[in-house]
N, C-alpha and C. Protein backbone atom coordinates (compact mmCIF):
# COMPACT_ATOMS: atom_id res chain seq x y z
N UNK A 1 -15.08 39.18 -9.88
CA UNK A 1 -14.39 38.15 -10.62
C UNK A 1 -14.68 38.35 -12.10
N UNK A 2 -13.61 38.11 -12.75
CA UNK A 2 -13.98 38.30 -14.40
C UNK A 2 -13.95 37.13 -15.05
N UNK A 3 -14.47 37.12 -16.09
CA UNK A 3 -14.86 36.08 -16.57
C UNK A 3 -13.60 35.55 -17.40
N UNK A 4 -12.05 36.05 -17.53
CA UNK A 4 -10.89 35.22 -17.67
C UNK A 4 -10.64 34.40 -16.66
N UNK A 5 -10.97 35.59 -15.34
CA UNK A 5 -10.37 33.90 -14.38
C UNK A 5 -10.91 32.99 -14.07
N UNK A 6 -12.27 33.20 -13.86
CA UNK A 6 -13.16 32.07 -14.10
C UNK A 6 -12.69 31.03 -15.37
N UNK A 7 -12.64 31.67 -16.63
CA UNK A 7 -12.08 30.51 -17.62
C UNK A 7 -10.55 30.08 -17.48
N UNK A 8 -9.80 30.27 -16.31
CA UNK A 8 -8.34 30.25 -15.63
C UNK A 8 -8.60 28.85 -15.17
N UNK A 9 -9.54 29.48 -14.40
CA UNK A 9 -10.00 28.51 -13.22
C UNK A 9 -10.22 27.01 -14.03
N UNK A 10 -11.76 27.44 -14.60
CA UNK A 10 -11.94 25.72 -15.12
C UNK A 10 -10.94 25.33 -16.58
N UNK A 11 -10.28 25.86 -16.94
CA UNK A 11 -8.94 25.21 -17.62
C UNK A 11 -7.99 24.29 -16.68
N UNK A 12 -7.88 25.06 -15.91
CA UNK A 12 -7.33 24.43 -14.58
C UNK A 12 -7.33 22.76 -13.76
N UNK A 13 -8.80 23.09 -13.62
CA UNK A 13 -9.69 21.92 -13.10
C UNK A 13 -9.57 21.09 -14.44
N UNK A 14 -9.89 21.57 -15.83
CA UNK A 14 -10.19 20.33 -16.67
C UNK A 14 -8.43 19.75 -16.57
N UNK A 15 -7.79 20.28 -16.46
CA UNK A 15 -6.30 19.86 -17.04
C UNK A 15 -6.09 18.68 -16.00
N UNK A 16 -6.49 19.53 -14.57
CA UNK A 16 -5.98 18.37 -13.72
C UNK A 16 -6.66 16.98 -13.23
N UNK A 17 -8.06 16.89 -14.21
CA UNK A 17 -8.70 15.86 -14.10
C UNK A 17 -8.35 15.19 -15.11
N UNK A 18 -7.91 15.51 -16.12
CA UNK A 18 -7.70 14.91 -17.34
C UNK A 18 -6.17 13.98 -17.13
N UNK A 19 -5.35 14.92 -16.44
CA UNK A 19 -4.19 14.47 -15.87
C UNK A 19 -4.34 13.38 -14.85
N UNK A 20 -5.16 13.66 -14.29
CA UNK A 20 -6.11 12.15 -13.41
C UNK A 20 -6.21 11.28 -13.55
N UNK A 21 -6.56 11.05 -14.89
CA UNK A 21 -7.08 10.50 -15.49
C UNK A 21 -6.30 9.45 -16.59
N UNK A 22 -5.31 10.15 -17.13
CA UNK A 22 -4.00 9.21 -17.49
C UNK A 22 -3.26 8.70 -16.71
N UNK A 23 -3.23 9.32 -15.27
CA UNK A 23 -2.09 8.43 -14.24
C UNK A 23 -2.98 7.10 -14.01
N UNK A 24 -4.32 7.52 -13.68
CA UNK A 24 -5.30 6.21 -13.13
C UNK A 24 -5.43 4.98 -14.49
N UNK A 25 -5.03 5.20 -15.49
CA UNK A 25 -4.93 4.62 -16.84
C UNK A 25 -3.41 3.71 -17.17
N UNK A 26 -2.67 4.47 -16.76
CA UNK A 26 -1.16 4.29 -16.45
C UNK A 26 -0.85 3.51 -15.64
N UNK A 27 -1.65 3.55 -14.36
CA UNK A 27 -1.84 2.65 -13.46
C UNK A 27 -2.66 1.45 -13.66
N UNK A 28 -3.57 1.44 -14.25
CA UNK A 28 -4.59 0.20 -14.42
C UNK A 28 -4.01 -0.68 -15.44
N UNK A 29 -2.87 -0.22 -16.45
CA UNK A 29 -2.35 -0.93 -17.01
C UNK A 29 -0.87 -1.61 -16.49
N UNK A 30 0.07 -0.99 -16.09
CA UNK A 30 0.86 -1.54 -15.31
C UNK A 30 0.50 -2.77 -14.61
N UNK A 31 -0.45 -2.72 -13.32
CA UNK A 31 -1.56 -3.78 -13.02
C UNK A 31 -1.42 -4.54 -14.00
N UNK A 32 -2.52 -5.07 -14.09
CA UNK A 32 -2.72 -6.03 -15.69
C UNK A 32 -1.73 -6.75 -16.69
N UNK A 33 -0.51 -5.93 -16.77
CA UNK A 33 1.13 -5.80 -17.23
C UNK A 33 1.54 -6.96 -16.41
N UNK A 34 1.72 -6.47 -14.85
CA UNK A 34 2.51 -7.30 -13.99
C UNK A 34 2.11 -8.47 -13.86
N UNK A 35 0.38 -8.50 -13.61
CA UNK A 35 -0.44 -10.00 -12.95
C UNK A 35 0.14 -10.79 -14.54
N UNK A 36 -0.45 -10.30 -15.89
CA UNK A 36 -0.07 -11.26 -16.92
C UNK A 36 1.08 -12.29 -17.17
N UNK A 37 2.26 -11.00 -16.39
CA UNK A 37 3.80 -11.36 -16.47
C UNK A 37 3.94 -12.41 -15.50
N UNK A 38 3.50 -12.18 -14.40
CA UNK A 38 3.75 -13.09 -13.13
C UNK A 38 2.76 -13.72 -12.59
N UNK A 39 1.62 -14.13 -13.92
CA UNK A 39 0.76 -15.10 -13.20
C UNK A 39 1.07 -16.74 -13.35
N UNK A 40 1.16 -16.92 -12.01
CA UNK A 40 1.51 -18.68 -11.83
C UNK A 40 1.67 -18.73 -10.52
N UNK A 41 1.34 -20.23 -10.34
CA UNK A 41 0.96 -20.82 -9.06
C UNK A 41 2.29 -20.31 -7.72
N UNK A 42 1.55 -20.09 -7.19
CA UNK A 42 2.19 -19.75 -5.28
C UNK A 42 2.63 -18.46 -5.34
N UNK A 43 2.37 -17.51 -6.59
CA UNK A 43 2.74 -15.74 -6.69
C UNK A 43 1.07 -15.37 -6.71
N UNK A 44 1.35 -13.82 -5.60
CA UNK A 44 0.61 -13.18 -5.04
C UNK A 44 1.09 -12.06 -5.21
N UNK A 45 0.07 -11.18 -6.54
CA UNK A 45 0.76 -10.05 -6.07
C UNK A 45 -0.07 -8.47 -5.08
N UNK A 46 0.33 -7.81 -4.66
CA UNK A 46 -0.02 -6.95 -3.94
C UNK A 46 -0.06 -5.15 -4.02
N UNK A 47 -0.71 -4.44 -3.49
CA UNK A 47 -0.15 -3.46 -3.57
C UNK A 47 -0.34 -2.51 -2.54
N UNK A 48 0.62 -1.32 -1.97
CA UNK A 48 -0.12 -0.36 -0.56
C UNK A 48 0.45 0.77 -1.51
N UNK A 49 -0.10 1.87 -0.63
CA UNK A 49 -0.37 2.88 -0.89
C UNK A 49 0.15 4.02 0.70
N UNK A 50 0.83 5.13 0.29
CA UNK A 50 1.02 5.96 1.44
C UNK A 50 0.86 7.48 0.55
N UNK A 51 0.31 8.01 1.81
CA UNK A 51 -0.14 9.53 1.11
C UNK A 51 0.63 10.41 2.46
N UNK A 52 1.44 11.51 1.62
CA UNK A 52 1.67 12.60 2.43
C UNK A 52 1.13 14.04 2.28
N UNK A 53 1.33 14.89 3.06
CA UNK A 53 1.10 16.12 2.20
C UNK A 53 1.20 16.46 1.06
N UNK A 54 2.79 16.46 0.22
CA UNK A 54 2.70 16.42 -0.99
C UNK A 54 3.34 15.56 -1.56
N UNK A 55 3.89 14.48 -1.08
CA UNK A 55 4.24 13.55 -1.65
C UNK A 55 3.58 12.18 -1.72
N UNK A 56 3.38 11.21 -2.25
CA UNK A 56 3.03 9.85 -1.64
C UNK A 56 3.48 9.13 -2.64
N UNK A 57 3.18 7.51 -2.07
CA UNK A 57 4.09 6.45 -2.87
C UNK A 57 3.19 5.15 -3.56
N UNK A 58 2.73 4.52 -4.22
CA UNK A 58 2.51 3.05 -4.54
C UNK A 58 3.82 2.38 -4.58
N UNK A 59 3.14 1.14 -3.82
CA UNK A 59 4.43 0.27 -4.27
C UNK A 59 3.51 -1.31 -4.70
N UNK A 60 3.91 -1.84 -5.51
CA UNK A 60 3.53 -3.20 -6.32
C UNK A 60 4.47 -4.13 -5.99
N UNK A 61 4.12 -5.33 -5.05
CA UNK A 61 5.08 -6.44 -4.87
C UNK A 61 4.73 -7.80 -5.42
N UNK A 62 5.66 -8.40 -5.79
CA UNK A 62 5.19 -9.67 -6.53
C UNK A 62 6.00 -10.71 -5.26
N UNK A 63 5.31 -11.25 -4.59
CA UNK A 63 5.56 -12.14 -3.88
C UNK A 63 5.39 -13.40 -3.83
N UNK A 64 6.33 -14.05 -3.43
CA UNK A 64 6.17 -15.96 -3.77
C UNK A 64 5.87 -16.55 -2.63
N UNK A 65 4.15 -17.03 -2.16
CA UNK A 65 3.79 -17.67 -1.17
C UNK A 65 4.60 -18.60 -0.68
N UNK A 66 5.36 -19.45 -1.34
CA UNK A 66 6.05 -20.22 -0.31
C UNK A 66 7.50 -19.87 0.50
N UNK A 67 7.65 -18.83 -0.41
CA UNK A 67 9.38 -18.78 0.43
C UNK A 67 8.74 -17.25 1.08
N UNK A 68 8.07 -16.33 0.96
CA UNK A 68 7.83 -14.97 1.55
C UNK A 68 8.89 -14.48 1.57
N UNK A 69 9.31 -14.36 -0.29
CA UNK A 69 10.32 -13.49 -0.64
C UNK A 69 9.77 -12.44 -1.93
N UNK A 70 10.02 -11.57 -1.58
CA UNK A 70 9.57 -10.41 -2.81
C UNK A 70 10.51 -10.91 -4.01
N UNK A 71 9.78 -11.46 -5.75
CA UNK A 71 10.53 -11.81 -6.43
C UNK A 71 10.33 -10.31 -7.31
N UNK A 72 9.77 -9.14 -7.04
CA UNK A 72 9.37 -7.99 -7.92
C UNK A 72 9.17 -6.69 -7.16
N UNK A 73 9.01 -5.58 -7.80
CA UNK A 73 8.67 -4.39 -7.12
C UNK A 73 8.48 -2.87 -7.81
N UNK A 74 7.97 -2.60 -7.81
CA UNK A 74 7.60 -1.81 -8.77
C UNK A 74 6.95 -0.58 -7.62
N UNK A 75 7.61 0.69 -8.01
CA UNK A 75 7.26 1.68 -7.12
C UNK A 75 6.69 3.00 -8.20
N UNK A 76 5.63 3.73 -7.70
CA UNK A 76 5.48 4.84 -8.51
C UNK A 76 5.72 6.24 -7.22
N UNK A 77 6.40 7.10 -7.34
CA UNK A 77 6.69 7.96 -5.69
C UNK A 77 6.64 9.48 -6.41
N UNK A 78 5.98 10.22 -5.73
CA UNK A 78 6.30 11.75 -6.25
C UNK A 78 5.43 12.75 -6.21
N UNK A 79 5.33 13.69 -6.00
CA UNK A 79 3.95 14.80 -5.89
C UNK A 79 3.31 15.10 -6.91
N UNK A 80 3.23 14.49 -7.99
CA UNK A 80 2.90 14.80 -9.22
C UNK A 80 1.90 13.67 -10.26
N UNK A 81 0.52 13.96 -10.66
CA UNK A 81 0.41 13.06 -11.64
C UNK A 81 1.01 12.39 -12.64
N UNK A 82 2.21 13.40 -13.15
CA UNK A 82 3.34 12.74 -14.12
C UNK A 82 4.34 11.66 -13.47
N UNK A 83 3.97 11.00 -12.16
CA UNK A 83 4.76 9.82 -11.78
C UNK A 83 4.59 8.51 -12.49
N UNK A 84 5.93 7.87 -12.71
CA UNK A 84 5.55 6.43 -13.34
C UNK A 84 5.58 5.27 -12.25
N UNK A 85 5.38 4.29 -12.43
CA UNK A 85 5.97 2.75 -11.85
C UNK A 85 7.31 3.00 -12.53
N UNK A 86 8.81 2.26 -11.70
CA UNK A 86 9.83 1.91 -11.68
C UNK A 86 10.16 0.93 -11.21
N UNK A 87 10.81 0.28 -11.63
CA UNK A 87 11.80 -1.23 -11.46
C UNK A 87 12.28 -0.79 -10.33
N UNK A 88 12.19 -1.45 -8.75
CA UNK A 88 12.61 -1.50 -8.11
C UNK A 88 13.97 -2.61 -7.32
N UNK A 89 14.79 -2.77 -7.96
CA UNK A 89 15.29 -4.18 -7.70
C UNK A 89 16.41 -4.76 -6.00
N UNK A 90 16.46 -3.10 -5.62
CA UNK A 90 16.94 -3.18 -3.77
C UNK A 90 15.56 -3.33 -3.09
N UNK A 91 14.72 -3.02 -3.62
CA UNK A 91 13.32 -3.73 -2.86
C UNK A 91 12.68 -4.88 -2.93
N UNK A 92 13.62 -5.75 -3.40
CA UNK A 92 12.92 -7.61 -3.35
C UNK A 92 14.30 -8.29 -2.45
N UNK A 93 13.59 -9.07 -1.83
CA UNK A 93 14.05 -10.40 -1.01
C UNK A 93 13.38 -10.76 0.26
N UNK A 94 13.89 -11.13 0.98
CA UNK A 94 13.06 -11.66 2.16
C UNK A 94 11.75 -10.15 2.59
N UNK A 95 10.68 -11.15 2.87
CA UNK A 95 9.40 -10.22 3.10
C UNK A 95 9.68 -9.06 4.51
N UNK A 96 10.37 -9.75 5.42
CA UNK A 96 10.71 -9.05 6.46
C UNK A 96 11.20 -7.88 6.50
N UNK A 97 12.66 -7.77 5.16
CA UNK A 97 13.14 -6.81 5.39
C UNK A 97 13.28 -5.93 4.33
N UNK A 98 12.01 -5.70 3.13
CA UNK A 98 12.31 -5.59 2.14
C UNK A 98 11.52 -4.19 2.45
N UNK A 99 10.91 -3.60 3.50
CA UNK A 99 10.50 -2.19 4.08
C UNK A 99 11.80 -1.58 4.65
N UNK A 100 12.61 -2.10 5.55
CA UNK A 100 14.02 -1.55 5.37
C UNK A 100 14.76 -0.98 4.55
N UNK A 101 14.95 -1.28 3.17
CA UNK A 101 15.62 -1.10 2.11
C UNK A 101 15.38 0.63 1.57
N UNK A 102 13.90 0.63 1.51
CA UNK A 102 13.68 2.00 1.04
C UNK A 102 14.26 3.05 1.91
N UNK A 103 14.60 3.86 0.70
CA UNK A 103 15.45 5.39 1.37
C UNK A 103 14.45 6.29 1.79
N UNK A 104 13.60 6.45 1.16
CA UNK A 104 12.17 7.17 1.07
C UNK A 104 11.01 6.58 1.98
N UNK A 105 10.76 7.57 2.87
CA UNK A 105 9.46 7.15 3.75
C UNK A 105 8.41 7.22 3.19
N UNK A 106 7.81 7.96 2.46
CA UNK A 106 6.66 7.62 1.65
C UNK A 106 6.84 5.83 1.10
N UNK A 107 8.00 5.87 0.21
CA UNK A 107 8.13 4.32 -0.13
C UNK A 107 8.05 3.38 0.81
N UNK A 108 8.47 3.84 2.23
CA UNK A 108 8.87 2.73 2.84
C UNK A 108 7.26 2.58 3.58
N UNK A 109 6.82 3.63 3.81
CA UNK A 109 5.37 2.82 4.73
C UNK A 109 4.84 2.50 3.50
N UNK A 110 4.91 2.73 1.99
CA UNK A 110 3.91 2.01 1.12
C UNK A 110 4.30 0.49 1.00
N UNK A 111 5.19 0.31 0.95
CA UNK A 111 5.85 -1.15 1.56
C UNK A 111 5.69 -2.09 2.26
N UNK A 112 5.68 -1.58 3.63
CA UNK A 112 4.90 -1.64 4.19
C UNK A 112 3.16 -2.26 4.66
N UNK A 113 2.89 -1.03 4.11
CA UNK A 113 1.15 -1.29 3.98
C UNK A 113 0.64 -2.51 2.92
N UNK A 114 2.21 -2.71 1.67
CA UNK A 114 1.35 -4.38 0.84
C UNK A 114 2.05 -5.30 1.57
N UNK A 115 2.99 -5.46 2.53
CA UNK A 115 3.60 -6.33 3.23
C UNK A 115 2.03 -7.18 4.12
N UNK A 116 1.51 -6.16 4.92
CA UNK A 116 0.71 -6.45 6.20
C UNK A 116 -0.31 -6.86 4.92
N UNK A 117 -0.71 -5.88 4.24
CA UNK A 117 -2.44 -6.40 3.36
C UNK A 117 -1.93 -7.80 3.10
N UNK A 118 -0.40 -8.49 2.15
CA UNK A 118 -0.42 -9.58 2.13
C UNK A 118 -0.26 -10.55 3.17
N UNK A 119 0.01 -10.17 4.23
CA UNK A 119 -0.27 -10.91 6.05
C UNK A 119 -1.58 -11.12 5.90
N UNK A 120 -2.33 -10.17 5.58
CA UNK A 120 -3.77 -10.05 6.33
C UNK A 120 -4.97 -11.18 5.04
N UNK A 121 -3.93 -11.20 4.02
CA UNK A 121 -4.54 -12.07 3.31
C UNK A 121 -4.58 -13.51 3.48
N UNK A 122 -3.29 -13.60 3.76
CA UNK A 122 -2.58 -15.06 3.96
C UNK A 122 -2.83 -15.60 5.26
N UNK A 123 -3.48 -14.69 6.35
CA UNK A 123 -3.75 -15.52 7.93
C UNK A 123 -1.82 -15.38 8.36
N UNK A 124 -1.47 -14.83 7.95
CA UNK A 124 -0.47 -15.14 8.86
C UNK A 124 -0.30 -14.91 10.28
N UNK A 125 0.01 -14.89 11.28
CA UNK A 125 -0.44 -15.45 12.66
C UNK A 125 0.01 -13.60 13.25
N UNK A 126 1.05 -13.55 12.53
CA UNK A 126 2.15 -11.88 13.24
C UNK A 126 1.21 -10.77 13.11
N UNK A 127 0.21 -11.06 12.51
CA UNK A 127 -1.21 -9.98 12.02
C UNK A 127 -2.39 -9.88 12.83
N UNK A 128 -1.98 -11.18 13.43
CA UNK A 128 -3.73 -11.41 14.06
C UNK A 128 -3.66 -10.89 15.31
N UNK A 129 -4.97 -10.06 15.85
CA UNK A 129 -4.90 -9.43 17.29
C UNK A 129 -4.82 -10.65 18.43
N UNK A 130 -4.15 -10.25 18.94
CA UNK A 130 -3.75 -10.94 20.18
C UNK A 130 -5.16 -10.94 21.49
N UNK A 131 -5.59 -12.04 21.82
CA UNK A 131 -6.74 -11.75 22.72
C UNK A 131 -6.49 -10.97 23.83
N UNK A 132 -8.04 -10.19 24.54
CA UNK A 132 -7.30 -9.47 25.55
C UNK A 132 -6.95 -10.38 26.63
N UNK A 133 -5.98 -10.00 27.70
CA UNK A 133 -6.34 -10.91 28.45
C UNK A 133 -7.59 -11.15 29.50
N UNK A 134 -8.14 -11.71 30.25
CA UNK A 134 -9.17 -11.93 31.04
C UNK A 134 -8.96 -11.27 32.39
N UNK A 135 -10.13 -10.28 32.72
CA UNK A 135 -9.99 -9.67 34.04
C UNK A 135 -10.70 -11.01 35.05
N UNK A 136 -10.31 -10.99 35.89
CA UNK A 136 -10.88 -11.66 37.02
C UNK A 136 -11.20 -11.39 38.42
N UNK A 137 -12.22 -10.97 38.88
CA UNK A 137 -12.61 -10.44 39.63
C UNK A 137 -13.03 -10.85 40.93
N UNK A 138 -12.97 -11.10 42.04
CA UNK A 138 -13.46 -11.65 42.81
C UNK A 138 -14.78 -11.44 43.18
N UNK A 139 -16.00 -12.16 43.74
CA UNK A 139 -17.36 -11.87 43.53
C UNK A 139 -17.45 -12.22 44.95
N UNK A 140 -18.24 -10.88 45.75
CA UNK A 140 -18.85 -10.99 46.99
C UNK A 140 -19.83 -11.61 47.46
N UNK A 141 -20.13 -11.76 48.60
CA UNK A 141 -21.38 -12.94 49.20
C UNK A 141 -22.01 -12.25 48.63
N UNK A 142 -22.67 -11.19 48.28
CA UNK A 142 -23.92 -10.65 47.75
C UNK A 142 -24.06 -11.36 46.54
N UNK A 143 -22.99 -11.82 45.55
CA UNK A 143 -23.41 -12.01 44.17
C UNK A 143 -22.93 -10.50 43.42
N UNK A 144 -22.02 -9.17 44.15
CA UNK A 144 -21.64 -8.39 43.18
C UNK A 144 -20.35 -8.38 42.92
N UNK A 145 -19.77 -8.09 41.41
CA UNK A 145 -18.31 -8.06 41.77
C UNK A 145 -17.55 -7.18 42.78
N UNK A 146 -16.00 -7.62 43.23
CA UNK A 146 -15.72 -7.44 43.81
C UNK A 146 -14.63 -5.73 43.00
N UNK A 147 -13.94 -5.13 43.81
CA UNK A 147 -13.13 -3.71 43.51
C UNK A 147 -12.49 -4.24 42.05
């Protein structure tokens, strides 16, 4: 190995941490952007995440606890650190069907995944495991269960 590609190499590595490093910046502000914009009583906002091989998606929903209608949406999708957040506006309305809408499967299970996190926040009942049901066994004169 010579010592260009070695300096190939960690040019490489620094670029793509650095590049890291503005999306995660890009992102932490967007955040912060949205809650400011849409903070007020009975909005919740959320976010999931889906990873593929080389693609994956965030999606940001601004949802209104009482009606469980997406009033926002904001998607960032693409194989690349140079992805932004985008105005999503076929991805708000009723909570149910607003994972339908996306064309994109990366988008759509990230959708998805803040749909259920906001279930799983809210207790909603469609989230919660269902008990098992109860085996019942018949018990022999001995006192052991039965087959």
């Amino acid at each position: 190995m010579s010592w260009q590609f070695g300096l190939l190499l960690f040019a490489a590595f620094t670029a793509s941490s650095l590049l890291t490093l503005v999306q995660h910046r890009a992102y932490q502000r967007t955040i912060n952007r949205v809650a400011a914009e849409e903070h007020r009583p009975g909005v919740t906002l959320v976010t999931g995440t889906a990873k593929g091989r080389l693609r994956g998606a965030v999606a940001v929903l601004v949802i209104d606890s009482t009606t469980r209608h997406v009033t926002r949406c904001l998607v960032m999708a693409g194989g690349s650190v140079l992805a932004r957040f985008r105005e999503r506006p076929e991805l708000t309305g009723p909570l149910r069907e607003v994972a339908n809408a996306a064309t994109q499967a990366a988008v759509q299970r990230a959708v998805e995944d803040a749909t259920s996190r906001f279930r799983r926040m809210t207790g909603d009942a469609a989230t919660r495991p269902t008990p098992a049901p109860a085996v019942i066994r018949p018990v022999t004169t001995d006192g052991t269960a039965g087959p």
